[in-house]
C-alpha atoms as a PDB file:
ATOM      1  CA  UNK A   1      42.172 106.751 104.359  1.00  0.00           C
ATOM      2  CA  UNK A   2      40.725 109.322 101.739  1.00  0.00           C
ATOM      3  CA  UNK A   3      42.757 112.255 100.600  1.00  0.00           C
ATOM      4  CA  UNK A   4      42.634 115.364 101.768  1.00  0.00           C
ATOM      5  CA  UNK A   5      41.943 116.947  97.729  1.00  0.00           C
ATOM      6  CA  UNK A   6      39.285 114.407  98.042  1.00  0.00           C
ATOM      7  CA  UNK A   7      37.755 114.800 101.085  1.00  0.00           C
ATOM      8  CA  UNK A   8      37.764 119.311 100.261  1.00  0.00           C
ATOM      9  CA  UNK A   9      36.107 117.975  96.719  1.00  0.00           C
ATOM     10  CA  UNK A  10      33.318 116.133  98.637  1.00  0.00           C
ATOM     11  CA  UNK A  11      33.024 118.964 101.185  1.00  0.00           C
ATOM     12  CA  UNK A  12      32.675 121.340  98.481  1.00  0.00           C
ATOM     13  CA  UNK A  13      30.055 119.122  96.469  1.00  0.00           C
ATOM     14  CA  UNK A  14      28.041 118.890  99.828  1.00  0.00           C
ATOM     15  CA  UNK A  15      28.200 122.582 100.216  1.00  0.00           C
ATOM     16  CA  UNK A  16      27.203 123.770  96.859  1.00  0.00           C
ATOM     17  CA  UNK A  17      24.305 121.171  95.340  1.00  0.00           C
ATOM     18  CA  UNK A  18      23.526 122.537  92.170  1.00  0.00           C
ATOM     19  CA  UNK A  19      25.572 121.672  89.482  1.00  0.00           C
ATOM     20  CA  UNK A  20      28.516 124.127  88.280  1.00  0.00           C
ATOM     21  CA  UNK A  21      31.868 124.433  86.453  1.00  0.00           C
ATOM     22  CA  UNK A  22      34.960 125.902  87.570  1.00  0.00           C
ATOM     23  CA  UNK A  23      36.519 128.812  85.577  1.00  0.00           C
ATOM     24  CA  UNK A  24      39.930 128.558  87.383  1.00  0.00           C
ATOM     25  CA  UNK A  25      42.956 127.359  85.587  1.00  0.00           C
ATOM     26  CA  UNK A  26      45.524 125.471  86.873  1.00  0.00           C
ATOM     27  CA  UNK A  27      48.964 126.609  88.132  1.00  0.00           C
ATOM     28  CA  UNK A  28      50.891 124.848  85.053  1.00  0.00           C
ATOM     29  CA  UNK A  29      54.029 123.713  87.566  1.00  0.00           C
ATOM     30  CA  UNK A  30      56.524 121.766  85.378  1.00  0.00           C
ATOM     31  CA  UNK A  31      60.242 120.617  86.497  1.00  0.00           C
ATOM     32  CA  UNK A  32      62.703 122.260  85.041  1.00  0.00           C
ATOM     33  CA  UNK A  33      64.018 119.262  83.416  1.00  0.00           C
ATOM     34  CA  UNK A  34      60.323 118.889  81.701  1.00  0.00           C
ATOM     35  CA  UNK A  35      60.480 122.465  80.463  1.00  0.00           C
ATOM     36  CA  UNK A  36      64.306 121.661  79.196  1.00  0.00           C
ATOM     37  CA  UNK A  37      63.508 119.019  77.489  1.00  0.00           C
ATOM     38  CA  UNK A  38      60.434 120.615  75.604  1.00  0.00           C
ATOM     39  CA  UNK A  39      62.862 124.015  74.642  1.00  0.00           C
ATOM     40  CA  UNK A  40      65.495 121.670  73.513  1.00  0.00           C
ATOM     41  CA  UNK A  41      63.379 120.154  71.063  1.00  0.00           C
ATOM     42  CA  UNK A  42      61.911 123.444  69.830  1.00  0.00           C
ATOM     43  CA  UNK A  43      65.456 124.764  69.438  1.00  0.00           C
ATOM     44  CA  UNK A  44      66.363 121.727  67.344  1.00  0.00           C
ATOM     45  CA  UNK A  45      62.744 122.217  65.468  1.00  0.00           C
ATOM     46  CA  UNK A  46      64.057 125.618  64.787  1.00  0.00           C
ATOM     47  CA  UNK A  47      67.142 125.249  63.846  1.00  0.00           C
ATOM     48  CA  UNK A  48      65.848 122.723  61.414  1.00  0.00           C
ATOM     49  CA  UNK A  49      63.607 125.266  59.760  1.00  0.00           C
ATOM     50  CA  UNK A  50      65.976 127.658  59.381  1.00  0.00           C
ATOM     51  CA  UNK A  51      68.232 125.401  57.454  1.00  0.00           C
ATOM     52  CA  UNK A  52      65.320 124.414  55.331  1.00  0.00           C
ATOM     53  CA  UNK A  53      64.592 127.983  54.810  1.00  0.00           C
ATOM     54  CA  UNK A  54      68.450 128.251  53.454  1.00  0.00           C
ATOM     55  CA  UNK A  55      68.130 125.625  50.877  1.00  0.00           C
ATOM     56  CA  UNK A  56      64.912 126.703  49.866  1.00  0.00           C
ATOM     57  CA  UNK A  57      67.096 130.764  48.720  1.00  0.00           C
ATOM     58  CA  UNK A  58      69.776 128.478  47.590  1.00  0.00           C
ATOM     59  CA  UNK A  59      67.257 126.660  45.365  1.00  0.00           C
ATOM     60  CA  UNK A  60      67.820 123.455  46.479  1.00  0.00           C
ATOM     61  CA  UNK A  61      66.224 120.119  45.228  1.00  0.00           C
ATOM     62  CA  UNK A  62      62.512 120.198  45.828  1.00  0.00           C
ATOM     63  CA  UNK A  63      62.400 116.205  46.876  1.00  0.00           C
ATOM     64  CA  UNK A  64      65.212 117.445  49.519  1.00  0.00           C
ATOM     65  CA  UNK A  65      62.989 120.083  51.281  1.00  0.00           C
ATOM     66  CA  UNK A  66      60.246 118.207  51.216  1.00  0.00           C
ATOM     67  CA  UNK A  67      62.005 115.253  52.820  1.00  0.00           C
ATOM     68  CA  UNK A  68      63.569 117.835  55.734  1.00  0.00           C
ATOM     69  CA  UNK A  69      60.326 119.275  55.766  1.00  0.00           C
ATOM     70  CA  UNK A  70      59.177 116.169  56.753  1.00  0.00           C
ATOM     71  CA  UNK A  71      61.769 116.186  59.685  1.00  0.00           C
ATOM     72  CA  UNK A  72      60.340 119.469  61.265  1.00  0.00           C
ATOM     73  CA  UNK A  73      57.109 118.699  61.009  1.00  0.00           C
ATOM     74  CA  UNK A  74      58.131 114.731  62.924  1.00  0.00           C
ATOM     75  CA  UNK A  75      60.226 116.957  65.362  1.00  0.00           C
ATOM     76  CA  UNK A  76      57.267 119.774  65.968  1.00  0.00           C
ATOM     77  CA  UNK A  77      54.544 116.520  66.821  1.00  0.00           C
ATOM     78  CA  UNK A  78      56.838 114.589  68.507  1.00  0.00           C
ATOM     79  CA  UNK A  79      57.800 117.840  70.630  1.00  0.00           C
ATOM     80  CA  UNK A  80      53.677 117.876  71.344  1.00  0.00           C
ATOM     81  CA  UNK A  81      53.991 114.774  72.315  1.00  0.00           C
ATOM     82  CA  UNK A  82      56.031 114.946  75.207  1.00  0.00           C
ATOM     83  CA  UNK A  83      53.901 118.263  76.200  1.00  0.00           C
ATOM     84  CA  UNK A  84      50.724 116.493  75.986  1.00  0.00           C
ATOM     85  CA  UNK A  85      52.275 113.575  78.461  1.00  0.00           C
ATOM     86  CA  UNK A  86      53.409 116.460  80.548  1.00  0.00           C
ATOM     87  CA  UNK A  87      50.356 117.531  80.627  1.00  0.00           C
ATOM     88  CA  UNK A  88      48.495 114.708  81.558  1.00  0.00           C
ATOM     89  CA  UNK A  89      50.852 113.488  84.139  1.00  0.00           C
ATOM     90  CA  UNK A  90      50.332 116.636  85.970  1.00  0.00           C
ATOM     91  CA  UNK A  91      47.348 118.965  84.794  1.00  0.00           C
ATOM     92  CA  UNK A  92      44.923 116.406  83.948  1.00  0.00           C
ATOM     93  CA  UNK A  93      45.502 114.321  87.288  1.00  0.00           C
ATOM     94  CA  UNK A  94      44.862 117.556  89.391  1.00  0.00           C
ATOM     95  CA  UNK A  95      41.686 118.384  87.455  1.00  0.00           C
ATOM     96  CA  UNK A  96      39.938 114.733  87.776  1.00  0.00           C
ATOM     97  CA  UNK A  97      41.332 114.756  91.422  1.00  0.00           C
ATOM     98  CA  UNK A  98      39.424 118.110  91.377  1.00  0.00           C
ATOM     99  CA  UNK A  99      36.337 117.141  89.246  1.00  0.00           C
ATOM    100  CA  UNK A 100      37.338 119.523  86.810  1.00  0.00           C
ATOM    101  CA  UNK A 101      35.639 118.908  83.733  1.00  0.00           C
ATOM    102  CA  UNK A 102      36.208 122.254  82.206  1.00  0.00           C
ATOM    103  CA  UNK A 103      39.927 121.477  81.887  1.00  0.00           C
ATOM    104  CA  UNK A 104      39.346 118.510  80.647  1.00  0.00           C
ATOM    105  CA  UNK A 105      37.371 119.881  78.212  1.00  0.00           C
ATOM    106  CA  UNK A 106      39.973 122.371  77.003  1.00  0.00           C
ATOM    107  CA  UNK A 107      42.436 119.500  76.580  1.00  0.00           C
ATOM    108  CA  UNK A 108      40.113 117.657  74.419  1.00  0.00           C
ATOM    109  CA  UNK A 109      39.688 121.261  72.242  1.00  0.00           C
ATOM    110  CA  UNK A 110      43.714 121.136  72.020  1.00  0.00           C
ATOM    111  CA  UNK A 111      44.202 117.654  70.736  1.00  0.00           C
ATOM    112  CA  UNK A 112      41.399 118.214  68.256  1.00  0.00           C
ATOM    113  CA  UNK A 113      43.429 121.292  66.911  1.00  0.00           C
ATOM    114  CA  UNK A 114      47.238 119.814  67.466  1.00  0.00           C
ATOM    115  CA  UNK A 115      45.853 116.598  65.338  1.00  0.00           C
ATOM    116  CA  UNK A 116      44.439 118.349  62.510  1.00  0.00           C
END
């Protein structure tokens, strides 16, 4: 039994047989426990830098801000981690269901920039 995203996709290749990319984006539809969790860890991230910001005006140790520095930037990637699996688990799935290979694409551009 084929799905009905699949069957619409094959209907729509059938219909149109030169080759094209779709320009629409996809609804970004996240629970609200997902988006939770990701402003939780940005408020944490934040509140982080801010205290590193305070020892850095009250002079503090240069070892100890790198070493909290350190911490933010571990919080900020591990933060993108859990929106990257997000993403995937959701986004990603509905564009190869949809044989979306611009969105793909633009996921590929992210990573590149988030792993520099």
């Amino acid at each position: 039994m084929t799905d009905l995203r699949e069957e619409t996709a094959q209907i729509h290749l059938h219909e149109h047989p030169h080759s094209h990319s779709h320009t629409h984006s996809h609804g970004h539809v996240h629970s609200e426990e997902e988006k939770r969790a990701v402003l939780n860890r940005l408020s944490k991230a934040i509140g982080h830098l801010d205290a590193v910001r305070r020892m850095v005006q009250k002079d503090a140790d240069c070892s100890d801000v790198l070493i909290q520095l350190a911490a933010v930037r571990s919080a900020i990637n591990n933060t993108g981690k859990v929106v990257l699996k997000n993403h995937l688990n959701h986004c990603i799935v509905e564009a190869v269901e949809e044989h979306d290979t611009e969105a793909i694409e633009k996921l590929n551009q992210a990573i590149d920039k988030f792993m520099k």
